[in-house]
Protein backbone atom coordinates (compact mmCIF):
# COMPACT_ATOMS: atom_id res chain seq x y z
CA UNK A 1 3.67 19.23 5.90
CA UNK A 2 0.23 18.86 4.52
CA UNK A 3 1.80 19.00 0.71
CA UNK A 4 3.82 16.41 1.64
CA UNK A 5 1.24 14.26 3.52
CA UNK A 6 -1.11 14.41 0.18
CA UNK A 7 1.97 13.45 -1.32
CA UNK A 8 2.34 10.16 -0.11
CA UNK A 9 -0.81 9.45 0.55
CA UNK A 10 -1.09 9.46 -3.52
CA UNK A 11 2.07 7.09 -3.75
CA UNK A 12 0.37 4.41 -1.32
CA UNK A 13 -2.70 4.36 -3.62
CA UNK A 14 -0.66 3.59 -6.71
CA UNK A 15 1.49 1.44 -4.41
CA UNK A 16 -1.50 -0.08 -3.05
CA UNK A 17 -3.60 -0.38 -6.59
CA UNK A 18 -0.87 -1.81 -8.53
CA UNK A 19 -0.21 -5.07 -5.88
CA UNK A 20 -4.01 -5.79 -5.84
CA UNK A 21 -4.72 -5.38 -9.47
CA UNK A 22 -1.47 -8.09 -10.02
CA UNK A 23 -2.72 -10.49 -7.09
CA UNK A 24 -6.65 -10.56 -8.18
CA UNK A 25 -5.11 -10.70 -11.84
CA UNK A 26 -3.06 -13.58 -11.39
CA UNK A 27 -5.63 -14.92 -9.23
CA UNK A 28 -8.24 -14.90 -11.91
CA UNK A 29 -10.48 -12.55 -10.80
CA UNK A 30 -11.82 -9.56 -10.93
CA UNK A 31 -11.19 -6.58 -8.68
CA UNK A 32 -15.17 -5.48 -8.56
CA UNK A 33 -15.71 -8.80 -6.64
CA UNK A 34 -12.98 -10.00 -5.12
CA UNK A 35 -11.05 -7.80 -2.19
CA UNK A 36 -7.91 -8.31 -1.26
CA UNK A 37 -6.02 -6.49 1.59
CA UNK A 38 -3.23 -4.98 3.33
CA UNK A 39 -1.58 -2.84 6.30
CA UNK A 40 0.19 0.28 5.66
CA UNK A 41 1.76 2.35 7.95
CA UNK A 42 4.14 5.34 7.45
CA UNK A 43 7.50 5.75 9.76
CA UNK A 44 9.29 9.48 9.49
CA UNK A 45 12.07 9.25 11.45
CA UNK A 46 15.04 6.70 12.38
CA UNK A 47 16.91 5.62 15.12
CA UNK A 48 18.95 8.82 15.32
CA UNK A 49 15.46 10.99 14.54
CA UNK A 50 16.44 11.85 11.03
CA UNK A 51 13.71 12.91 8.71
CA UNK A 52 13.49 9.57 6.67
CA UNK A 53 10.06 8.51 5.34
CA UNK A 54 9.60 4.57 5.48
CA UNK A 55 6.38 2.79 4.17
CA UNK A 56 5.54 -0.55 6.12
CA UNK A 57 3.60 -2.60 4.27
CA UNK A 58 1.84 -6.42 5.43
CA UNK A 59 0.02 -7.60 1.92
CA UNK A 60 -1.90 -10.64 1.79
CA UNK A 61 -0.99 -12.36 -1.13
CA UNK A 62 -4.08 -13.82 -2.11
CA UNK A 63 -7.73 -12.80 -2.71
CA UNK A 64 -11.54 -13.60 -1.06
CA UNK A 65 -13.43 -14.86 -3.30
């Protein structure tokens, strides 16, 4: 389980890198000054309790400047 916990935890950071490079890009900014932001959450199971893995994401889709 911990394999698999590093596992995804490596797929939200590219998940989570590639939005906010295209947001602060298209924003016109750069990402060493401008955050952006974003709430992740992981769901392993469905309504029946089979092993499915689900990533929740809220992005805001814009930057602070």
């Amino acid at each position: 389980m911990a394999k698999m916990n590093q596992i995804m935890g490596k797929i939200l950071g590219i998940v989570y890198r590639t939005l906010a490079k295209h947001i602060i890009k298209k924003a016109g900014y750069n990402k060493l000054t401008t955050p952006t932001g974003a709430v992740i959450f992981i769901q392993r199971s469905d309504s029946v309790l089979n092993l499915n893995i689900y990533f929740h994401m809220l992005y805001l889709d814009s930057v602070y400047a």
